[in-house]
Structure formats: structure tokens, C-alpha cells
N, C-alpha and C. Protein backbone atom coordinates (compact mmCIF):
# COMPACT_ATOMS: atom_id res chain seq x y z
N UNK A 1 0.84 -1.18 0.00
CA UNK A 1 0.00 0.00 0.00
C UNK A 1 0.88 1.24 0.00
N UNK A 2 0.58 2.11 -0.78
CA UNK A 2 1.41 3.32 -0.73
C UNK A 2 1.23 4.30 0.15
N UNK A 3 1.97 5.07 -0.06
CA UNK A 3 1.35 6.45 1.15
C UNK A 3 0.66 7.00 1.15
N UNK A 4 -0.37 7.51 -0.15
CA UNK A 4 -0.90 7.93 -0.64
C UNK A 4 -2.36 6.95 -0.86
N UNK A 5 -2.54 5.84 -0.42
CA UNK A 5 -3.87 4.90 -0.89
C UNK A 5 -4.44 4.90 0.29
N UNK A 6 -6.13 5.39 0.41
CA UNK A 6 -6.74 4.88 1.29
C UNK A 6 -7.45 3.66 0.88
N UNK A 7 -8.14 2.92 2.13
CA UNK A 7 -9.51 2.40 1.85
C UNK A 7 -10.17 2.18 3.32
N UNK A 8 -11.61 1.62 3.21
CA UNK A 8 -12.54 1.59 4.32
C UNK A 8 -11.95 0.92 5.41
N UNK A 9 -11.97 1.36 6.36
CA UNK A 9 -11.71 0.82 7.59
C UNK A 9 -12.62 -0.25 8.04
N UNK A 10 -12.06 -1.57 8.80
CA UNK A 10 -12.85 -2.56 9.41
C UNK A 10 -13.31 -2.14 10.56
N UNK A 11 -13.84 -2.73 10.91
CA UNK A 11 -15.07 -2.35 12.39
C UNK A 11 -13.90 -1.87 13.91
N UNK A 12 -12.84 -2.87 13.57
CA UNK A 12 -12.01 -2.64 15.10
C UNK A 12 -11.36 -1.44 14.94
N UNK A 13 -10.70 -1.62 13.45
CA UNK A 13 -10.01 -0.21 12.98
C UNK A 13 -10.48 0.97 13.20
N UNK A 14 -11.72 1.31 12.52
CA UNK A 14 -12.52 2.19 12.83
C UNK A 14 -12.60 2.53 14.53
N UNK A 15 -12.63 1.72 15.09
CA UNK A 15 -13.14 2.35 16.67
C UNK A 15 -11.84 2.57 17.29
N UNK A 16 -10.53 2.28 16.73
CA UNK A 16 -9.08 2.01 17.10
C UNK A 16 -9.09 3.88 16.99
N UNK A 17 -9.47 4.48 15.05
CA UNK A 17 -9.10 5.41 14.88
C UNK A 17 -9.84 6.29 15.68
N UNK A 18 -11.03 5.93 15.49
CA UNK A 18 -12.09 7.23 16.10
C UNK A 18 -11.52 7.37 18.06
N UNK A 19 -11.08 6.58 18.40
CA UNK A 19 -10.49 6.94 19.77
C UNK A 19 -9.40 7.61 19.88
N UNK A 20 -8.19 7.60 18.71
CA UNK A 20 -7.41 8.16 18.52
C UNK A 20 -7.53 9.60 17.84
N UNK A 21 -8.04 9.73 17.08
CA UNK A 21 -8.91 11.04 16.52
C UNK A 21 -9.41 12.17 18.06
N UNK A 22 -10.50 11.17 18.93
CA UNK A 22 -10.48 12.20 19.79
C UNK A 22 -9.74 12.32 21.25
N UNK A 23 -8.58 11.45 21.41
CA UNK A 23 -7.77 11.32 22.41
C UNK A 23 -6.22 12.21 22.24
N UNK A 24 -6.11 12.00 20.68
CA UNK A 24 -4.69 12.65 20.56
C UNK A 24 -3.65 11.50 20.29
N UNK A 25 -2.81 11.55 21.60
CA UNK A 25 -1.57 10.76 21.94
C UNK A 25 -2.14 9.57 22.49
N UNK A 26 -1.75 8.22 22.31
CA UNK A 26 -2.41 7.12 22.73
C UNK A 26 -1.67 6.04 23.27
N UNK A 27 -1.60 5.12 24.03
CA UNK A 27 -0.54 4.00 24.33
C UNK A 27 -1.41 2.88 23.68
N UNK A 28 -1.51 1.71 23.21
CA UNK A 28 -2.24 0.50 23.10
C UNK A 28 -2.78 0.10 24.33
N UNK A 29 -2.30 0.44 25.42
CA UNK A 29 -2.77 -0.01 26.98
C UNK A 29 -4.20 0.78 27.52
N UNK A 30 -4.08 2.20 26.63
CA UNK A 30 -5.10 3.44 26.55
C UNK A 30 -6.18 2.88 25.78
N UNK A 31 -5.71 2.60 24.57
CA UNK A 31 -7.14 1.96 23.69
C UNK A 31 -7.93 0.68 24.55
N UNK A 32 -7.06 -0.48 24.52
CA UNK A 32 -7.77 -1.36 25.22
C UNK A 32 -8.46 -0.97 26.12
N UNK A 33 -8.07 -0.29 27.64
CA UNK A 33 -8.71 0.18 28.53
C UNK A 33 -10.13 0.90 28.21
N UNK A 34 -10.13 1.52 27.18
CA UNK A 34 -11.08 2.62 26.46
C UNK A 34 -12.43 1.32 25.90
N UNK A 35 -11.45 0.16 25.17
CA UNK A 35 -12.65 -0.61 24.31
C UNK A 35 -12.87 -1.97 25.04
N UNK A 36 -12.47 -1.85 26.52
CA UNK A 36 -13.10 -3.27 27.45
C UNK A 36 -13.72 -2.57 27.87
N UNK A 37 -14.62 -1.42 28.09
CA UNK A 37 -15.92 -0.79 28.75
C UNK A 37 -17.02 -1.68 28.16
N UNK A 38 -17.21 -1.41 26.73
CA UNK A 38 -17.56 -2.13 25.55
C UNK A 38 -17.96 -3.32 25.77
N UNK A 39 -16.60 -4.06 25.25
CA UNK A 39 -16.39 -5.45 24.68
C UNK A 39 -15.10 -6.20 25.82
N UNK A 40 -14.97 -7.16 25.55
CA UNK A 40 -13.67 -8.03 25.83
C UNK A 40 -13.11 -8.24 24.62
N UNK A 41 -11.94 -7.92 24.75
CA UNK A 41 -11.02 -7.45 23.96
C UNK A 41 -9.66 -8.03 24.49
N UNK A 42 -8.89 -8.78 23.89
CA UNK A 42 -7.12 -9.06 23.88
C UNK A 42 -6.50 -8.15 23.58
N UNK A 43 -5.52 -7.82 24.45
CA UNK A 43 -4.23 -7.08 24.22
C UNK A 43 -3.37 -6.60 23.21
N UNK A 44 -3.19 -8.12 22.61
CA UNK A 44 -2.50 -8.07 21.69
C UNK A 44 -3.39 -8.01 20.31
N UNK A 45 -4.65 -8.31 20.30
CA UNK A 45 -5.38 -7.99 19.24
C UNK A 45 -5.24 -6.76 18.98
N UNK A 46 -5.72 -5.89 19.86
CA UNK A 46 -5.20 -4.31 19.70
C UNK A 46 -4.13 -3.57 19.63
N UNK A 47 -2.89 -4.44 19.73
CA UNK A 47 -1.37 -3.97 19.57
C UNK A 47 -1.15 -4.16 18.00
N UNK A 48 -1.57 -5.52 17.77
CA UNK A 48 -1.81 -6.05 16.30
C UNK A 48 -2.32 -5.44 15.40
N UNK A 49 -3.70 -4.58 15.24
CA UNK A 49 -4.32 -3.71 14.97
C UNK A 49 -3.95 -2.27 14.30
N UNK A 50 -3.09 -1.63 15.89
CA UNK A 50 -2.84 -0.61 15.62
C UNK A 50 -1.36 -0.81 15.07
N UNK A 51 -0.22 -1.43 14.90
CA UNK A 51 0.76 -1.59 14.51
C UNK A 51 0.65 -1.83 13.04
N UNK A 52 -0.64 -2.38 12.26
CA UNK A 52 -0.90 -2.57 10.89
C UNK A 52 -1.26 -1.07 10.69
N UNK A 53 -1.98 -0.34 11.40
CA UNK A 53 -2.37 0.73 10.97
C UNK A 53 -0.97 1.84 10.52
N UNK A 54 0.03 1.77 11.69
CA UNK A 54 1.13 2.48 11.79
C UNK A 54 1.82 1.97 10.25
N UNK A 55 1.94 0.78 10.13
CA UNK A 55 2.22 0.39 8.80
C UNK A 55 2.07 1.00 7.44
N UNK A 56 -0.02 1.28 7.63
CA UNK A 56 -0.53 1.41 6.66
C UNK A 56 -0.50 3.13 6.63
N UNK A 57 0.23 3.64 7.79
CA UNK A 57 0.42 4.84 7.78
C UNK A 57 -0.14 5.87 7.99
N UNK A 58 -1.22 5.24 8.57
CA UNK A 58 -2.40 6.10 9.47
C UNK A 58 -2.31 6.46 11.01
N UNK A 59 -1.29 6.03 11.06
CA UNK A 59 -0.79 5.97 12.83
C UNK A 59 0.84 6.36 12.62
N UNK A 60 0.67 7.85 13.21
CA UNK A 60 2.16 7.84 13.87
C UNK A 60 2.44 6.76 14.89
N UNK A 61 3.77 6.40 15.30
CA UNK A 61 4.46 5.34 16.15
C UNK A 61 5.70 6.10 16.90
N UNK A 62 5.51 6.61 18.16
CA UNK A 62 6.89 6.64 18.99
C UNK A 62 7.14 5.95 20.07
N UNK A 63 8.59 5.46 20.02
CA UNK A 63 8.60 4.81 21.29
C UNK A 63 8.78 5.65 22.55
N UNK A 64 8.38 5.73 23.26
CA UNK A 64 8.06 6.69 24.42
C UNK A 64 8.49 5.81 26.01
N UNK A 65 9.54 5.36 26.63
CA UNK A 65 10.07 5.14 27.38
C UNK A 65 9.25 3.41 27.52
N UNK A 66 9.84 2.90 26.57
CA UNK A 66 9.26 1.38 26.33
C UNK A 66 8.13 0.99 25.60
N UNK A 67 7.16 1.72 26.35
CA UNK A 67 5.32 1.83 25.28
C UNK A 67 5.56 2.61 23.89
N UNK A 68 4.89 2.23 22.78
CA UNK A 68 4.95 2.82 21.95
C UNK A 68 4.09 3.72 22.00
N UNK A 69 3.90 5.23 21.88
CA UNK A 69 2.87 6.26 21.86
C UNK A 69 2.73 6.34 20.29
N UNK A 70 0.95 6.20 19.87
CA UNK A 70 0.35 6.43 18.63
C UNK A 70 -0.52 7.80 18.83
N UNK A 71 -0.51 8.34 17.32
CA UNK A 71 -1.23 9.44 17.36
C UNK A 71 -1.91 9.11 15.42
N UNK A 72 -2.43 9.98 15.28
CA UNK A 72 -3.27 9.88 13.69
C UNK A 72 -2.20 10.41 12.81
N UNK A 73 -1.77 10.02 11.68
CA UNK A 73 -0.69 10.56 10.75
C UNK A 73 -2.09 11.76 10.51
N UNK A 74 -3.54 11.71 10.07
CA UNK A 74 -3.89 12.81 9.48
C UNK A 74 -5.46 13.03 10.02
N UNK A 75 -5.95 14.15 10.07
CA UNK A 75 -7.08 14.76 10.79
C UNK A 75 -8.45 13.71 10.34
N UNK A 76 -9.21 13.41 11.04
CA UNK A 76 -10.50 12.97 10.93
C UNK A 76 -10.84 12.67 9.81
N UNK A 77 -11.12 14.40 9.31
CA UNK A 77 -11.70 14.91 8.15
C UNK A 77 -10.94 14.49 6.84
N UNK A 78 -9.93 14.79 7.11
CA UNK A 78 -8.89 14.58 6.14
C UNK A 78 -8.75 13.10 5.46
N UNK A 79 -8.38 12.10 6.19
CA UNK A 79 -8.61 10.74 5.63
C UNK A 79 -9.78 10.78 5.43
N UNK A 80 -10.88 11.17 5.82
CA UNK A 80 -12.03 10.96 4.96
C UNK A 80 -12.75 11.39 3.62
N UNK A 81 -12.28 12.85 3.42
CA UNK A 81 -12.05 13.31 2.19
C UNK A 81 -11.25 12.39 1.35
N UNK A 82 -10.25 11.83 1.76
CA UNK A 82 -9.11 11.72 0.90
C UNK A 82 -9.79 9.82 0.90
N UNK A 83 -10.47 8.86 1.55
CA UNK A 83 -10.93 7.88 1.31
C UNK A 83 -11.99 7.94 0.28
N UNK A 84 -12.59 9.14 1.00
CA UNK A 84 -13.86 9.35 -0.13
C UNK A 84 -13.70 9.28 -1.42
N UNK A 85 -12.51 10.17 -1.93
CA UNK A 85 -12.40 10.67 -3.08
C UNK A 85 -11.48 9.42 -4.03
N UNK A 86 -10.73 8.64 -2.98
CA UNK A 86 -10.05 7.60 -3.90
C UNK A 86 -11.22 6.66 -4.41
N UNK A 87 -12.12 6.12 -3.30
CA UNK A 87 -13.32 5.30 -3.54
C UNK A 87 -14.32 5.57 -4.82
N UNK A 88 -14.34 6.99 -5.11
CA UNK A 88 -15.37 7.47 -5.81
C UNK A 88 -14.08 7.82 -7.22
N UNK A 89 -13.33 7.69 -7.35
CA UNK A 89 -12.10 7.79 -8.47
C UNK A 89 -12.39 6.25 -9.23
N UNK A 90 -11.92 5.44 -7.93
CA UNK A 90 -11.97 3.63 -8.71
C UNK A 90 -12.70 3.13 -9.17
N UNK A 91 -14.28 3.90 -8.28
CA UNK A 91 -15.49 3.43 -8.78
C UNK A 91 -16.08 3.71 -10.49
N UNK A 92 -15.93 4.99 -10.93
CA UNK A 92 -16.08 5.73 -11.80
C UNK A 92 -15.01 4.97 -13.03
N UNK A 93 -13.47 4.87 -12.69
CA UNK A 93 -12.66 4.49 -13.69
C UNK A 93 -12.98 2.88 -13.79
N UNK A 94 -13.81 1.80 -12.71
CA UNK A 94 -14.08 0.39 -13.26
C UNK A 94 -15.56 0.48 -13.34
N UNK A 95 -16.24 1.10 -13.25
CA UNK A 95 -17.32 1.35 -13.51
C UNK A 95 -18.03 2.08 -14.33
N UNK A 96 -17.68 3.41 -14.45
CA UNK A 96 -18.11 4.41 -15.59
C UNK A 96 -19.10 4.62 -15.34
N UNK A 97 -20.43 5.14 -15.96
CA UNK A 97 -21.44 5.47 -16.30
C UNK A 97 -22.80 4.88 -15.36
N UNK A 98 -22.15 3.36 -15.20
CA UNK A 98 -22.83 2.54 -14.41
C UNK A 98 -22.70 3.09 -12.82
N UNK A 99 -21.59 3.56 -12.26
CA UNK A 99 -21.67 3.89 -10.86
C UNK A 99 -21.91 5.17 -10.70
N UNK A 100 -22.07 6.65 -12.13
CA UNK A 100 -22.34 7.88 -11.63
C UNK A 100 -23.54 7.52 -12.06
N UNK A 101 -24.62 6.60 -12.27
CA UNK A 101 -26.30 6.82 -12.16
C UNK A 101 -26.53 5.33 -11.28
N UNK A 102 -25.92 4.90 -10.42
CA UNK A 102 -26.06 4.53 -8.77
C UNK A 102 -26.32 5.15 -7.99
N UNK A 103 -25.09 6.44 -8.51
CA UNK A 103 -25.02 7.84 -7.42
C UNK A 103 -26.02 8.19 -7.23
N UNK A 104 -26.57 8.68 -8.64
CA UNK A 104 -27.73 9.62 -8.61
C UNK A 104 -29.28 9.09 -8.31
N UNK A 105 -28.97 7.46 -8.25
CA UNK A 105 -30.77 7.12 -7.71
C UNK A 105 -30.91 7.08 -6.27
N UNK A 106 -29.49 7.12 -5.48
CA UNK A 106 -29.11 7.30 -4.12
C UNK A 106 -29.89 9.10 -3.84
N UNK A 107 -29.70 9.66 -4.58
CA UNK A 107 -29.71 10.95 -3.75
C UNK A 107 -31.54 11.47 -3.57
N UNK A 108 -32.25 10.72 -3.84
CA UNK A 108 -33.39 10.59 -2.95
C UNK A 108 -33.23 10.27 -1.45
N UNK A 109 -32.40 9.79 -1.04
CA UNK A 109 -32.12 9.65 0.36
C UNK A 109 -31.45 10.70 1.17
N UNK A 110 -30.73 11.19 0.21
CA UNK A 110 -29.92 12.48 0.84
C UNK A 110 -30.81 13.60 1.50
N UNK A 111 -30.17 14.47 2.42
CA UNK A 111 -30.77 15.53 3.03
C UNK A 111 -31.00 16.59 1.92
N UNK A 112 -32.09 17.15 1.88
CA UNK A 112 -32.43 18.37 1.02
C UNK A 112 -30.99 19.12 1.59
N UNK A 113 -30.77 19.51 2.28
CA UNK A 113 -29.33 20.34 2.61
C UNK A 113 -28.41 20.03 1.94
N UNK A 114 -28.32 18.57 1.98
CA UNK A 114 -26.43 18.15 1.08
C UNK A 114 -26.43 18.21 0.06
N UNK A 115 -28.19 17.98 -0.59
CA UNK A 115 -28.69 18.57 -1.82
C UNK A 115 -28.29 19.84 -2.84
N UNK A 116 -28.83 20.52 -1.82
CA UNK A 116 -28.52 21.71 -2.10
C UNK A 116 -26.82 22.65 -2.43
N UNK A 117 -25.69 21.78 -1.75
CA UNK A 117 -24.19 21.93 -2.00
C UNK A 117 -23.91 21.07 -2.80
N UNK A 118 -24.37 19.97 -2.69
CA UNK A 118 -23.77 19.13 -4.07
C UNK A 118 -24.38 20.13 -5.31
N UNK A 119 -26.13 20.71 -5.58
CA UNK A 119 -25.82 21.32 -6.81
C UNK A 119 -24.92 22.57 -7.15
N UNK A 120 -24.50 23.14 -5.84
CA UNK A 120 -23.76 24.41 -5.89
C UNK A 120 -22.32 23.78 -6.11
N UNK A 121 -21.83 23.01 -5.32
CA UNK A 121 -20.34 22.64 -6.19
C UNK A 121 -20.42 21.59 -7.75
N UNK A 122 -21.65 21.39 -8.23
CA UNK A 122 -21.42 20.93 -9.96
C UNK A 122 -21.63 21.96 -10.32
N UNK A 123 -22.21 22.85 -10.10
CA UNK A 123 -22.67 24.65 -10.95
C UNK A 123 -20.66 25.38 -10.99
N UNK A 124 -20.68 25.30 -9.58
CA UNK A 124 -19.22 25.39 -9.73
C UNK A 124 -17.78 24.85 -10.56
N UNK A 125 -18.07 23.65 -10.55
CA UNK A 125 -17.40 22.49 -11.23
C UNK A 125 -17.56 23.14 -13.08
N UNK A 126 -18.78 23.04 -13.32
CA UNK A 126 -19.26 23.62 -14.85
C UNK A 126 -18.42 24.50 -14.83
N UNK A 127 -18.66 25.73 -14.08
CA UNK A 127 -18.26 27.22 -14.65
C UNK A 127 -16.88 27.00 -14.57
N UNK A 128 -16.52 26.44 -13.87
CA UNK A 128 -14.72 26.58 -14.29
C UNK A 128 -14.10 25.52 -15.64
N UNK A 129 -15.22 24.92 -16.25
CA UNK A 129 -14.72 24.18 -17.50
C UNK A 129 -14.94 24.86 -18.38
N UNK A 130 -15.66 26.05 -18.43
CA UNK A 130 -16.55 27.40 -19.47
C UNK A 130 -15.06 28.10 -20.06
């Protein structure tokens, strides 16, 4: 995986990041503690976890006086834009035509609000191809 590739997070991942997202600086001893409120959870499942993540480069990694301290390589928002937009790139280039009118029978579900910015950024999108 490059530095640059996202994709969807699995269920543990996801709750790995979203604790890290709003904690900051993290030990693996911090998460677990955080996700046996929850669940029962192994140790090392969650060392395992977040060490693929550090891999996959979504997790800073320092060693911090034996424990490794993790933090998010990038903001919330940010990997999510940036998942979004790879997802909706791959879809379009193996799909074509077929996945931008998926899109569009979806957006009966959408909020009249998100409605309303999605047509203001294609009005946008147009005028700068003019």
C-alpha cells in the first residue's frame, strides 16, 4: 500500500481510529482500557491492529520510554475526504457510467441540505470548464 492509498476501515479499525482522533496521543494499553468498557477485547489484538495501521500509515508510532505512543498521521476529516475521493475515483474508472447513475438514484435519500451543496459545487465544477 502506498502512502498515498486509502480504503474503508474494518469495524475494530474504525473504533481504534475514532479513539485516537479524539484522544490525541495514545498508548495501546489506553485503547484497550477505552474498548473493554464495551467489549472483551485481547491485548495483543489491539497492539496487532494498531501496529498494521502504523504500517498502513495512518498511525504515527513513537517509542516513548518502552510503550509505543500512537497518534493519527492525518485529521479525521482529512482521511475521509481523501478515502472518499479515492473510492469514488476507482469506482467511476471500473465502472463508468454505471456507478455515476447509482449515485444519482441514491440521492433521494440524501438531506435536502447536502442537496442543495452538491448542486452548488457541480454549478461550480461547470463554470470553471466554461
Amino acid at each position: 500500500m502506498t502512502k498515498h492509498s486509502f480504503y474503508l476501515l474494518g469495524e475494530l479499525e474504525k473504533q481504534i481510529m475514532e479513539i485516537i482522533w479524539e484522544r490525541g496521543t495514545v498508548t495501546v494499553r489506553d485503547v484497550v482500557k477505552i474498548l473493554r468498557k464495551k467489549r472483551h477485547i485481547a491485548y495483543t489484538t489491539v497492539m496487532t491492529v494498531m501496529y498494521r495501521l502504523a504500517e498502513k500509515r495512518l498511525l504515527n508510532r513513537k517509542d516513548h520510554t518502552g510503550a509505543f505512543e500512537y497518534s493519527a498521521a492525518q485529521k479525521r476529516e482529512s482521511f475521509f475526504s481523501r478515502a472518499s475521493g479515492d473510492i469514488i475515483k476507482k469506482l467511476i474508472s471500473e465502472c463508468g457510467d454505471v456507478a455515476i447513475a447509482e449515485f444519482v438514484k441514491t440521492l433521494d435519500k440524501v438531506d435536502p441540505k447536502k442537496l442543495e451543496l452538491l448542486e452548488k459545487k457541480i454549478r461550480e465544477k461547470s463554470n470553471e470548464r466554461i
